[in-house]
PDB file of N, CA and C in Angstrom:
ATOM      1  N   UNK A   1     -13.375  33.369 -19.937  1.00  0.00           N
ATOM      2  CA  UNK A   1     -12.571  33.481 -18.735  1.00  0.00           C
ATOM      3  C   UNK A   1     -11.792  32.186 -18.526  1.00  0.00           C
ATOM      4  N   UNK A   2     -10.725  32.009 -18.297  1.00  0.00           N
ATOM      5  CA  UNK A   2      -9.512  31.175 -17.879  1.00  0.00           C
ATOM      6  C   UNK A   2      -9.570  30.624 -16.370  1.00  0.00           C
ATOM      7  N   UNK A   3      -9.845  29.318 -15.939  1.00  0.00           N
ATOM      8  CA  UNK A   3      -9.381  29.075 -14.858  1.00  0.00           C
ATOM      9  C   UNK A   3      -8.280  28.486 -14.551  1.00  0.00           C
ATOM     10  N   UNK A   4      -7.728  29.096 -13.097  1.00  0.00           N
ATOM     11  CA  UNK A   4      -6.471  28.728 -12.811  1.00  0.00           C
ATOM     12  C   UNK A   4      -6.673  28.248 -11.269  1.00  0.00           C
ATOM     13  N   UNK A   5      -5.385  27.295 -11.301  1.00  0.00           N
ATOM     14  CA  UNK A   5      -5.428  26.468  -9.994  1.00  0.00           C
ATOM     15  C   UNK A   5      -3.808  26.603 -10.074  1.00  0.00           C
ATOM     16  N   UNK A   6      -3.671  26.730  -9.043  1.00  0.00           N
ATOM     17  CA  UNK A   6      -2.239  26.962  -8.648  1.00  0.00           C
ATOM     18  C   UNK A   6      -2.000  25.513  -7.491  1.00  0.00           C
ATOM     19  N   UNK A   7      -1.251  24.908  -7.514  1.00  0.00           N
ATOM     20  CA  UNK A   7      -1.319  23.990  -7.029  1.00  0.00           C
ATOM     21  C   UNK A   7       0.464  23.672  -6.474  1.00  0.00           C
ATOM     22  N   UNK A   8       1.207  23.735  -5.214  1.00  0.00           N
ATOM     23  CA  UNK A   8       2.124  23.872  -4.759  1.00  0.00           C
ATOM     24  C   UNK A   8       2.472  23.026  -3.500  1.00  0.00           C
ATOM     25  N   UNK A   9       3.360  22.134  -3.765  1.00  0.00           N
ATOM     26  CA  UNK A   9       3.542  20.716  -2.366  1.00  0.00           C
ATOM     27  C   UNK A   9       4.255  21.810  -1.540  1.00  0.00           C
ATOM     28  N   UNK A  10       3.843  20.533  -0.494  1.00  0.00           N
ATOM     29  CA  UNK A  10       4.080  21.089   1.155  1.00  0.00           C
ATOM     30  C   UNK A  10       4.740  19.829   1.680  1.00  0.00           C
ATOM     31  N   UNK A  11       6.227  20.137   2.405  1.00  0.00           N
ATOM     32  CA  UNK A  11       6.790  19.054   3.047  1.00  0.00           C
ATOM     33  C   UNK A  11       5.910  18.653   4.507  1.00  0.00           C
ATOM     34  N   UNK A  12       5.929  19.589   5.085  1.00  0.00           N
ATOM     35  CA  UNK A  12       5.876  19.830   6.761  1.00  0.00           C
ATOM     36  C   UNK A  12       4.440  20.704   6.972  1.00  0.00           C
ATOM     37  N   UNK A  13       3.321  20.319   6.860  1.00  0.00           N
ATOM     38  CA  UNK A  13       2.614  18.807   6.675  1.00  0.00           C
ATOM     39  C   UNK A  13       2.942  18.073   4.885  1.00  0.00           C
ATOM     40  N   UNK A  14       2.887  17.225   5.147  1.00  0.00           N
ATOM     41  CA  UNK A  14       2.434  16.559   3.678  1.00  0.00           C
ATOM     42  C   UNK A  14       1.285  16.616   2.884  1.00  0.00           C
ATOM     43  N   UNK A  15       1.516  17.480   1.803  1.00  0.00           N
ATOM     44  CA  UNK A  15       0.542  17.668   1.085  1.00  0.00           C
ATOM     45  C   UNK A  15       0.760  18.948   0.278  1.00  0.00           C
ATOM     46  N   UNK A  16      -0.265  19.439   0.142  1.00  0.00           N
ATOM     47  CA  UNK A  16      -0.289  19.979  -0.868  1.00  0.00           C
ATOM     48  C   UNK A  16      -1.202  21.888  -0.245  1.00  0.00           C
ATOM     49  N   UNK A  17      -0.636  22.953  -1.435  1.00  0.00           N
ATOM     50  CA  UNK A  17      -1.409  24.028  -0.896  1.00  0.00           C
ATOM     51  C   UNK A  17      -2.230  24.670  -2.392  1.00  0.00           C
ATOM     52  N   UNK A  18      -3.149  24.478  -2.273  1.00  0.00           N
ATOM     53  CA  UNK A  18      -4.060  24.880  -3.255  1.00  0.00           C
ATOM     54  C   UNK A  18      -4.765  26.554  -3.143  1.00  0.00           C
ATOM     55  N   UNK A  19      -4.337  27.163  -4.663  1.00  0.00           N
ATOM     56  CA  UNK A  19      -5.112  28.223  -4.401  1.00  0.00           C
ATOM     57  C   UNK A  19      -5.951  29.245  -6.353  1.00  0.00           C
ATOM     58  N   UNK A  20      -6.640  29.627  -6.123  1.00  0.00           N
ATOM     59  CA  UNK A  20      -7.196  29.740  -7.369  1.00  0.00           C
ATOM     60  C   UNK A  20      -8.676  29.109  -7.120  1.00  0.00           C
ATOM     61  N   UNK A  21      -9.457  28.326  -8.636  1.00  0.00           N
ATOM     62  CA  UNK A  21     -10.043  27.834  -8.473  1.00  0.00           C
ATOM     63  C   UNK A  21     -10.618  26.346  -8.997  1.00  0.00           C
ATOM     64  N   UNK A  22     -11.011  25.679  -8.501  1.00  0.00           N
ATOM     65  CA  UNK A  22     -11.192  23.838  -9.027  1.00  0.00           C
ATOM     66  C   UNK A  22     -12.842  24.040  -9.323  1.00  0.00           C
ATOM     67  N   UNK A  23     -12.445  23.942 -10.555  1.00  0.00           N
ATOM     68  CA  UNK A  23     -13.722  23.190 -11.408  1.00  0.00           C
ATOM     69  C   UNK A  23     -13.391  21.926 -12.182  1.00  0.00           C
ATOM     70  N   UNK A  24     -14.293  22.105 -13.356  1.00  0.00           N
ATOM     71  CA  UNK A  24     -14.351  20.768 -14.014  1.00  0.00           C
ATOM     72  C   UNK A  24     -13.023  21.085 -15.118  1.00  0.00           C
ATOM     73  N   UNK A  25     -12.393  22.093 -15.291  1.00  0.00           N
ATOM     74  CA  UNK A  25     -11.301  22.282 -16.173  1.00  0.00           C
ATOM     75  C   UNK A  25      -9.821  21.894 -15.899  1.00  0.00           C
ATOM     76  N   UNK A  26      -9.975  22.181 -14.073  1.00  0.00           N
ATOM     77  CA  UNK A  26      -8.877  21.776 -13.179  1.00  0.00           C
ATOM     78  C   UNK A  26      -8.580  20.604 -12.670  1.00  0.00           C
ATOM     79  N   UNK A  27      -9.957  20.182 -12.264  1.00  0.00           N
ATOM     80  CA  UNK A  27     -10.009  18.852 -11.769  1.00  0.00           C
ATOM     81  C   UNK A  27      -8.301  17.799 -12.282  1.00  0.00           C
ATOM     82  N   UNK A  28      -8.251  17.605 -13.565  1.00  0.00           N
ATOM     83  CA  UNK A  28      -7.422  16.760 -13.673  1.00  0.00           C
ATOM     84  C   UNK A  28      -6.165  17.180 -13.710  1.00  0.00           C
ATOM     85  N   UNK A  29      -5.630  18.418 -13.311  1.00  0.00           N
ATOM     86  CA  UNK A  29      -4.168  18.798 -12.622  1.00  0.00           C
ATOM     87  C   UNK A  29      -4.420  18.407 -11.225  1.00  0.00           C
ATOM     88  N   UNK A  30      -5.538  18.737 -10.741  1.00  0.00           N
ATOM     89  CA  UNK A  30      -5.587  18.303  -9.030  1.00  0.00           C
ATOM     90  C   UNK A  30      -5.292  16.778  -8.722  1.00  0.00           C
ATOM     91  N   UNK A  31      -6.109  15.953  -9.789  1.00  0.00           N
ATOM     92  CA  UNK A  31      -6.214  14.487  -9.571  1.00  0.00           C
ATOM     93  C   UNK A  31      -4.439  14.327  -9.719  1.00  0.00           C
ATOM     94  N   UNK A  32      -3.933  14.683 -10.258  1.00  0.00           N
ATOM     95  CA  UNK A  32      -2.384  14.339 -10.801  1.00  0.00           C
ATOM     96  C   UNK A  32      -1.844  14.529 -10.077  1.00  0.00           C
ATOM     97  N   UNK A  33      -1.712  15.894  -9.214  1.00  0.00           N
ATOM     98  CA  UNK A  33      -1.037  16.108  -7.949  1.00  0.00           C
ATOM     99  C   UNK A  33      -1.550  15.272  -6.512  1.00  0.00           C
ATOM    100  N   UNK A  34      -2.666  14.604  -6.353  1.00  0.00           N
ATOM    101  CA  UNK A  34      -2.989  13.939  -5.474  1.00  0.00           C
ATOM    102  C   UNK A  34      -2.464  12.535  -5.814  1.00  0.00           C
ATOM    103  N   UNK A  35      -2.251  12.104  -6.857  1.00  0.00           N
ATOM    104  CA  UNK A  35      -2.080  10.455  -7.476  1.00  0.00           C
ATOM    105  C   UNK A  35      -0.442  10.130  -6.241  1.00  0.00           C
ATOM    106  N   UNK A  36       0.522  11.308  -6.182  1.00  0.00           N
ATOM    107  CA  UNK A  36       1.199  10.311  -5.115  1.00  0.00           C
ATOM    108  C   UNK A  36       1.214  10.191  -3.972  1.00  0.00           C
ATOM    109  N   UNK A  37       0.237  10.744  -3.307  1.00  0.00           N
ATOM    110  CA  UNK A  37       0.116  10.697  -1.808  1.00  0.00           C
ATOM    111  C   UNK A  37      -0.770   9.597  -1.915  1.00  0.00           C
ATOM    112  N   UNK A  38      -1.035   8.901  -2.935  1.00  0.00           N
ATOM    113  CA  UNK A  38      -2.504   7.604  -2.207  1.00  0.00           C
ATOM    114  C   UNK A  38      -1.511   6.715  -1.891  1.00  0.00           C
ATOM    115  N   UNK A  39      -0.504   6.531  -2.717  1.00  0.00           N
ATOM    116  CA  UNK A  39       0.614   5.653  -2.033  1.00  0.00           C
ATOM    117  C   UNK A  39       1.639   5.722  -1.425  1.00  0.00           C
ATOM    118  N   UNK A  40       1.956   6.988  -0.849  1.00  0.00           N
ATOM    119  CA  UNK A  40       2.590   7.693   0.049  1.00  0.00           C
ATOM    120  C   UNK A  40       2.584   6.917   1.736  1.00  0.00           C
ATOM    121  N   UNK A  41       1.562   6.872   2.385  1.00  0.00           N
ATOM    122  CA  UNK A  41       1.540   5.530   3.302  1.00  0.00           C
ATOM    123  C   UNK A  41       1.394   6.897   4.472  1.00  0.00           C
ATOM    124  N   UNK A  42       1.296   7.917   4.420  1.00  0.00           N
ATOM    125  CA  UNK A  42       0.622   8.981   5.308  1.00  0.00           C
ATOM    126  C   UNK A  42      -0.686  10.014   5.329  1.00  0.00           C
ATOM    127  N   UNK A  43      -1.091  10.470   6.120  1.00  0.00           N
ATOM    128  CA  UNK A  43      -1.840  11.506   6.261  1.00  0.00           C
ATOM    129  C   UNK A  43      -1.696  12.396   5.095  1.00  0.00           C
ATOM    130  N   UNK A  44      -2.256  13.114   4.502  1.00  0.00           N
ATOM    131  CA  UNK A  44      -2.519  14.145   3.013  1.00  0.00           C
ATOM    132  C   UNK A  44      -3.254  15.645   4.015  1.00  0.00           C
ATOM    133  N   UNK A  45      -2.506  16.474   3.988  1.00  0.00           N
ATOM    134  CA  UNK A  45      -2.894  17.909   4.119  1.00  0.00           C
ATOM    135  C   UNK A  45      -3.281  19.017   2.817  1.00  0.00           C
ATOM    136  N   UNK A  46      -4.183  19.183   2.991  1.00  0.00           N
ATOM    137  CA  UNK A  46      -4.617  20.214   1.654  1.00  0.00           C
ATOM    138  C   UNK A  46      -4.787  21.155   2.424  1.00  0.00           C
ATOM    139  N   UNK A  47      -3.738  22.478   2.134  1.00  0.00           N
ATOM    140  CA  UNK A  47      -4.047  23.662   2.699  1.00  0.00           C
ATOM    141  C   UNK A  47      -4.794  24.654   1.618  1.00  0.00           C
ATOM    142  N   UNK A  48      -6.008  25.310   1.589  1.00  0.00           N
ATOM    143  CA  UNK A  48      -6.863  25.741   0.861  1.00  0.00           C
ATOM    144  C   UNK A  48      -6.819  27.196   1.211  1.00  0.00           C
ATOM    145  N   UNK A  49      -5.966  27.797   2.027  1.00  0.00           N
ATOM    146  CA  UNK A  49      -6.106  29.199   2.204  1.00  0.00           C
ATOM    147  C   UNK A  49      -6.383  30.321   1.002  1.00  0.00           C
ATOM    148  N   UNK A  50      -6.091  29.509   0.098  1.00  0.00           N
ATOM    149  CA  UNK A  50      -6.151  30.523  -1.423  1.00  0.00           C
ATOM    150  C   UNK A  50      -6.966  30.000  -2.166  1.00  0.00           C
ATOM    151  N   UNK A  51      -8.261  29.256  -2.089  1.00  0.00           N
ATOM    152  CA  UNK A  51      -8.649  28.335  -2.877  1.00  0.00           C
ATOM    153  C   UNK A  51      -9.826  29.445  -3.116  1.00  0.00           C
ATOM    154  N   UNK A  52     -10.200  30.174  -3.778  1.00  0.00           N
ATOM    155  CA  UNK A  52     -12.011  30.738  -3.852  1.00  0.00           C
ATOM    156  C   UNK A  52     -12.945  29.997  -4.377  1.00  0.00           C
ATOM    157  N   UNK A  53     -12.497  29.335  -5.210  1.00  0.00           N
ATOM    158  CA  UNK A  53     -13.688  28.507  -5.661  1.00  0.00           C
ATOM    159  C   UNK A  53     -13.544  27.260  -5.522  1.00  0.00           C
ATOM    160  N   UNK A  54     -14.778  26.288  -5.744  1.00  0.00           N
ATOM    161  CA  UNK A  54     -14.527  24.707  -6.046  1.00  0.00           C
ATOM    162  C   UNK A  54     -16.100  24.787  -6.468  1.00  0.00           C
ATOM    163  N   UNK A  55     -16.043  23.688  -7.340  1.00  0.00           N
ATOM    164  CA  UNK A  55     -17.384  23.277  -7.588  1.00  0.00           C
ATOM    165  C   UNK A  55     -17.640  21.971  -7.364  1.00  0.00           C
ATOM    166  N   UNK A  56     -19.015  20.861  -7.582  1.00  0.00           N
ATOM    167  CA  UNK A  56     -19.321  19.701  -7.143  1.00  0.00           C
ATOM    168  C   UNK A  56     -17.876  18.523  -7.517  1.00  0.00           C
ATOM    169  N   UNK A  57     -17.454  19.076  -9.016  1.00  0.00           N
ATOM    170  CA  UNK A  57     -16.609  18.212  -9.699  1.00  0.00           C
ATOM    171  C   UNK A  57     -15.247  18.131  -8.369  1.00  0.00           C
ATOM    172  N   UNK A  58     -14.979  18.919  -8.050  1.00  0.00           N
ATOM    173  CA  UNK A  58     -13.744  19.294  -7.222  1.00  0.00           C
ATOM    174  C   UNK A  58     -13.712  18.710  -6.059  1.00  0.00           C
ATOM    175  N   UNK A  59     -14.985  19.360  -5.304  1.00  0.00           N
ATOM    176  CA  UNK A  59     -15.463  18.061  -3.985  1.00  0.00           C
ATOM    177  C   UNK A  59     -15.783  16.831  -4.109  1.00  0.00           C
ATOM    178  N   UNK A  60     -15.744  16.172  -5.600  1.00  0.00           N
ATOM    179  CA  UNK A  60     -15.712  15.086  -6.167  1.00  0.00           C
ATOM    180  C   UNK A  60     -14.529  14.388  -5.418  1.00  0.00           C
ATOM    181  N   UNK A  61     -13.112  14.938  -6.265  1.00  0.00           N
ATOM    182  CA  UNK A  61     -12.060  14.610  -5.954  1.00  0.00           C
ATOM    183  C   UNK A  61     -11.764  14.649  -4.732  1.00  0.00           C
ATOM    184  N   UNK A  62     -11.868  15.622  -4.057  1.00  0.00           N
ATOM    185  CA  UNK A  62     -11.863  15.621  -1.982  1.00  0.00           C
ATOM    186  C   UNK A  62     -12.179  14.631  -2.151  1.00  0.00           C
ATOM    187  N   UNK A  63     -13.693  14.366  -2.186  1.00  0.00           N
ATOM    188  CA  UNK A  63     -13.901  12.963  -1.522  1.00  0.00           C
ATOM    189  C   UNK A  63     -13.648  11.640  -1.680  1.00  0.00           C
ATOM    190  N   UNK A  64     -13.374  11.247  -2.918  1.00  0.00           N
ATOM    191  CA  UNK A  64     -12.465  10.249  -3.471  1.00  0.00           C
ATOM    192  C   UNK A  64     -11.419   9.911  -2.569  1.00  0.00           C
ATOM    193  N   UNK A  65     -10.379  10.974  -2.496  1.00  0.00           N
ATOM    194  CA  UNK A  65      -9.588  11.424  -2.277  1.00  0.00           C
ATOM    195  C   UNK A  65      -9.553  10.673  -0.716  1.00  0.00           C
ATOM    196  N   UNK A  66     -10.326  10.997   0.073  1.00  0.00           N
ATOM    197  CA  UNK A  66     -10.610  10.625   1.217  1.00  0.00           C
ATOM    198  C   UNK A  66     -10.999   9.842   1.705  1.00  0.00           C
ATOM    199  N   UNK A  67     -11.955   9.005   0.685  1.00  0.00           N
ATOM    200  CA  UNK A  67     -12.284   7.699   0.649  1.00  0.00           C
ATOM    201  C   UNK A  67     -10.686   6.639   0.686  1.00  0.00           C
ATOM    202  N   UNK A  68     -10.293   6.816  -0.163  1.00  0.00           N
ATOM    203  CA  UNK A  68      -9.236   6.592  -0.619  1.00  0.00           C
ATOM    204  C   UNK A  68      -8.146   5.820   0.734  1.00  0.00           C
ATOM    205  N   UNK A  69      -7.500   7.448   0.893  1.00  0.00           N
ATOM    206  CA  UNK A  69      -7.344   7.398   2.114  1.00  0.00           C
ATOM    207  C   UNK A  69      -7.490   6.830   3.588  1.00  0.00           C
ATOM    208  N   UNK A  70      -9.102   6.664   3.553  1.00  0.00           N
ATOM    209  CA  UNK A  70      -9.412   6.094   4.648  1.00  0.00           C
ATOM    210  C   UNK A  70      -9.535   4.525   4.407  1.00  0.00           C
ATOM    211  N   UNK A  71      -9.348   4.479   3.461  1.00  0.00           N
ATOM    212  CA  UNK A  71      -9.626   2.451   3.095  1.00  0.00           C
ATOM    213  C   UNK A  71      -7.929   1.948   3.837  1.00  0.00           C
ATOM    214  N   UNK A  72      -7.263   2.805   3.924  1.00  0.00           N
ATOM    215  CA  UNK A  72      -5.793   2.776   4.237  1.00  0.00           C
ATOM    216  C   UNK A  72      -5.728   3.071   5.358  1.00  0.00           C
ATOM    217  N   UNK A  73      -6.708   3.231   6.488  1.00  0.00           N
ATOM    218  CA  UNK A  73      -6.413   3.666   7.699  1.00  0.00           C
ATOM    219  C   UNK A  73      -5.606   5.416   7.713  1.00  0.00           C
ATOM    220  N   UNK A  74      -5.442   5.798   6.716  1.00  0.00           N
ATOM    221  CA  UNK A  74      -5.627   7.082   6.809  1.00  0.00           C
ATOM    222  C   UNK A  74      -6.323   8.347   6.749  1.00  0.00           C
ATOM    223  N   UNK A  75      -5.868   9.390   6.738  1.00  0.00           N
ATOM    224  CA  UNK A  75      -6.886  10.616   6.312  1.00  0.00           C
ATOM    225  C   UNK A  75      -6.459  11.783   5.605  1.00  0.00           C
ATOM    226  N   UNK A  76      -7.241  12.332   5.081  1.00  0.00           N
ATOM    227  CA  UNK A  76      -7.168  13.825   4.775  1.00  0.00           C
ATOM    228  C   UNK A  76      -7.699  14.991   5.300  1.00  0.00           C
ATOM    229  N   UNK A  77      -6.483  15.952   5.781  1.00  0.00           N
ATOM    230  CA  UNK A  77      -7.289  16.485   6.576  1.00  0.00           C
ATOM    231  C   UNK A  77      -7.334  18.177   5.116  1.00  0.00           C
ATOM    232  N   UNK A  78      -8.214  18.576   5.728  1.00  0.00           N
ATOM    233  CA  UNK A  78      -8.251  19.954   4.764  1.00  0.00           C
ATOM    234  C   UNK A  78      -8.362  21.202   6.006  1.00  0.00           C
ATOM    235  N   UNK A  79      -7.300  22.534   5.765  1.00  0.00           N
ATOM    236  CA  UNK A  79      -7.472  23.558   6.543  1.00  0.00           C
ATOM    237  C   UNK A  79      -7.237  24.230   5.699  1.00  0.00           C
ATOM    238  N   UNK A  80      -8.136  25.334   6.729  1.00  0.00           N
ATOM    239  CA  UNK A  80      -7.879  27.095   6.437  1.00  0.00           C
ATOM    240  C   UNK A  80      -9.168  26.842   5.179  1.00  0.00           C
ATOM    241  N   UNK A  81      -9.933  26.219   5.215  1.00  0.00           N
ATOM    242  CA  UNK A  81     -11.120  25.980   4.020  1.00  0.00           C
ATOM    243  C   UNK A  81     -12.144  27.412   4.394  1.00  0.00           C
ATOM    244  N   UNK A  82     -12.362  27.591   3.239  1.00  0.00           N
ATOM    245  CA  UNK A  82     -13.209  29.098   3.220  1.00  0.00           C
ATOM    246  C   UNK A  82     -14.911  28.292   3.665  1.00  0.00           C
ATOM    247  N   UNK A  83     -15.611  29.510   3.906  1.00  0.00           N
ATOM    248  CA  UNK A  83     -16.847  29.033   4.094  1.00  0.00           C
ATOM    249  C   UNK A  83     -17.408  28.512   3.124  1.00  0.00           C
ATOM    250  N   UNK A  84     -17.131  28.948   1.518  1.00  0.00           N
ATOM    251  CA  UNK A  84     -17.457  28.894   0.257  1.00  0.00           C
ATOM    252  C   UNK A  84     -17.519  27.102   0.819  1.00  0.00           C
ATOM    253  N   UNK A  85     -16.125  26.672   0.326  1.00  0.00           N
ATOM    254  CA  UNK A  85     -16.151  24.680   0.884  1.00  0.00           C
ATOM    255  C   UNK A  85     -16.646  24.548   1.897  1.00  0.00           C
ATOM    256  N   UNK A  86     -16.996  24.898   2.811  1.00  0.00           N
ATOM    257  CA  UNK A  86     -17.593  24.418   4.294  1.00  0.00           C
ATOM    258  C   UNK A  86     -19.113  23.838   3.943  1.00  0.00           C
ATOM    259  N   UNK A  87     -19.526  25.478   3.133  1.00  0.00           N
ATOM    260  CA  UNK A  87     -20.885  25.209   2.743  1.00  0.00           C
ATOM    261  C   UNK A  87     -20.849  23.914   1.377  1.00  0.00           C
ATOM    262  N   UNK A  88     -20.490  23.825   0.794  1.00  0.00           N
ATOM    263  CA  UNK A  88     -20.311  23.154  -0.244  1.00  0.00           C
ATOM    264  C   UNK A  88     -20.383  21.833   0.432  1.00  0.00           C
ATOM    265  N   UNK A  89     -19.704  21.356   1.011  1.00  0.00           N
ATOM    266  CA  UNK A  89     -19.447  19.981   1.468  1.00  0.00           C
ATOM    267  C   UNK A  89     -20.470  19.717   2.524  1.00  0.00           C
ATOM    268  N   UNK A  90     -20.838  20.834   3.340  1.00  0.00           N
ATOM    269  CA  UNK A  90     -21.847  20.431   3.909  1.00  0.00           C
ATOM    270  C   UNK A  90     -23.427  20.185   3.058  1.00  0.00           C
ATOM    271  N   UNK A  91     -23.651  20.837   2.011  1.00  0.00           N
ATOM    272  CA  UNK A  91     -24.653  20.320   1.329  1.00  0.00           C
ATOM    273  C   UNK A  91     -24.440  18.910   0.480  1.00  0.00           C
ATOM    274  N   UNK A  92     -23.759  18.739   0.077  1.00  0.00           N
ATOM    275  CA  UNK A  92     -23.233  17.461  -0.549  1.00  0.00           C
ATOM    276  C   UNK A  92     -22.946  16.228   0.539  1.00  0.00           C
ATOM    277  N   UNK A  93     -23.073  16.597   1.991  1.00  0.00           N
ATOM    278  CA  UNK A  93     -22.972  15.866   2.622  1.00  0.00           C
ATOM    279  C   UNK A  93     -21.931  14.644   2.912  1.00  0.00           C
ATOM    280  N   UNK A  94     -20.742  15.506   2.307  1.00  0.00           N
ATOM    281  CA  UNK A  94     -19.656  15.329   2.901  1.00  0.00           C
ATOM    282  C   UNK A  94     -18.749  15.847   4.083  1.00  0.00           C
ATOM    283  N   UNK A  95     -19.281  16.916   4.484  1.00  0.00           N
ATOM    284  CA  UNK A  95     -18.175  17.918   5.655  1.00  0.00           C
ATOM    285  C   UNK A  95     -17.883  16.714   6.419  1.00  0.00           C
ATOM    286  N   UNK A  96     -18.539  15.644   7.056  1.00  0.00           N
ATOM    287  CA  UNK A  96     -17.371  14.536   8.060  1.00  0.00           C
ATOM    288  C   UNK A  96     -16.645  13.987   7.513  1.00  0.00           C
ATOM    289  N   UNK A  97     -17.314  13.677   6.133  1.00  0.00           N
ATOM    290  CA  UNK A  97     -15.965  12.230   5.275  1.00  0.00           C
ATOM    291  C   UNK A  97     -14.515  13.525   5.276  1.00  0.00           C
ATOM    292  N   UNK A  98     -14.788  15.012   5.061  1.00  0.00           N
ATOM    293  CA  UNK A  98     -13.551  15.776   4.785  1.00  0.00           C
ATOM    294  C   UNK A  98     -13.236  15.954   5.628  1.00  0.00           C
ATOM    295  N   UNK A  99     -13.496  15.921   7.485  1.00  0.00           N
ATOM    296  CA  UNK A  99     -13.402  16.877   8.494  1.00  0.00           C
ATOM    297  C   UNK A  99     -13.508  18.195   8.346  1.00  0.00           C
ATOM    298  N   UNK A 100     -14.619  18.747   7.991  1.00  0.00           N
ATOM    299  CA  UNK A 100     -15.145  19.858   8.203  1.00  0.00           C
ATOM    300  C   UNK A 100     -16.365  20.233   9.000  1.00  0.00           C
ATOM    301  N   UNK A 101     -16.181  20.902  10.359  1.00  0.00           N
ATOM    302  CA  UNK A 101     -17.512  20.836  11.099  1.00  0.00           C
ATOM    303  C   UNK A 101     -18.423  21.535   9.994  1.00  0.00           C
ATOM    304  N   UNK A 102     -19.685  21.739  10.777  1.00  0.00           N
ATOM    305  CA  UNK A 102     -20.887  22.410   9.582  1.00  0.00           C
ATOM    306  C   UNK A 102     -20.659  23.723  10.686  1.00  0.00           C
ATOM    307  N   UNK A 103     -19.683  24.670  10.305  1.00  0.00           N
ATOM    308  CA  UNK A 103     -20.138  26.009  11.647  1.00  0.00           C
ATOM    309  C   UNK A 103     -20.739  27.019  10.406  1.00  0.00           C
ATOM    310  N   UNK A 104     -20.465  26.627   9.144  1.00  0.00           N
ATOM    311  CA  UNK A 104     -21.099  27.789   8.102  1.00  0.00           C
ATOM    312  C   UNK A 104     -22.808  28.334   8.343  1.00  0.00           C
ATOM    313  N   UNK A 105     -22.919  29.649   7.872  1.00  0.00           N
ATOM    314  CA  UNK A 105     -24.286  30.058   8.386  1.00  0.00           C
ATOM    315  C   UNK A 105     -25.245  29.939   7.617  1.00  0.00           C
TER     316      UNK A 105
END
């Protein structure tokens, strides 16, 4: 089976709209498309409405990502995240570094 990540910038917010799925095959198209917003000097929106999957490798990059970010006085915010990431990040114990409450069940 083939994974695909579809990966498509967004002016208005800045960032990016992700949909498909991020594993360890994708990861480094994602990292590539994130490499110019670290020096971009704003806020990073990842809209995930299409995203079904991610695995640890992927919330890797989120959080990097966000780390990143926040060393800069900025952030990343992530919406429209499925429960699939909600739960994910909340076990990995990231959902605050991403802003994601824990409302998953």
């Amino acid at each position: 089976m083939e994974w695909q990540l579809e990966i498509t910038s967004t002016a208005e917010p800045a960032g990016l709209r992700l949909a498909g799925e991020i594993d360890m095959a994708t990861v480094p198209a994602l990292e590539l498309a994130l490499e110019p917003f670290l020096d971009a000097g704003g806020d990073v929106v990842l809209n995930l409405v299409g995203l079904t999957f991610i695995d640890v490798a992927g919330m890797r990059v989120l959080a990097d990502t966000a780390s990143q970010l926040r060393l800069a006085g900025l952030r990343l915010r992530l919406v429209q995240a499925s429960s699939h990431v909600r739960m994910v990040s909340g076990l990995l114990g990231w959902d605050r570094l991403l802003g994601l409450a824990r409302t998953y069940a």
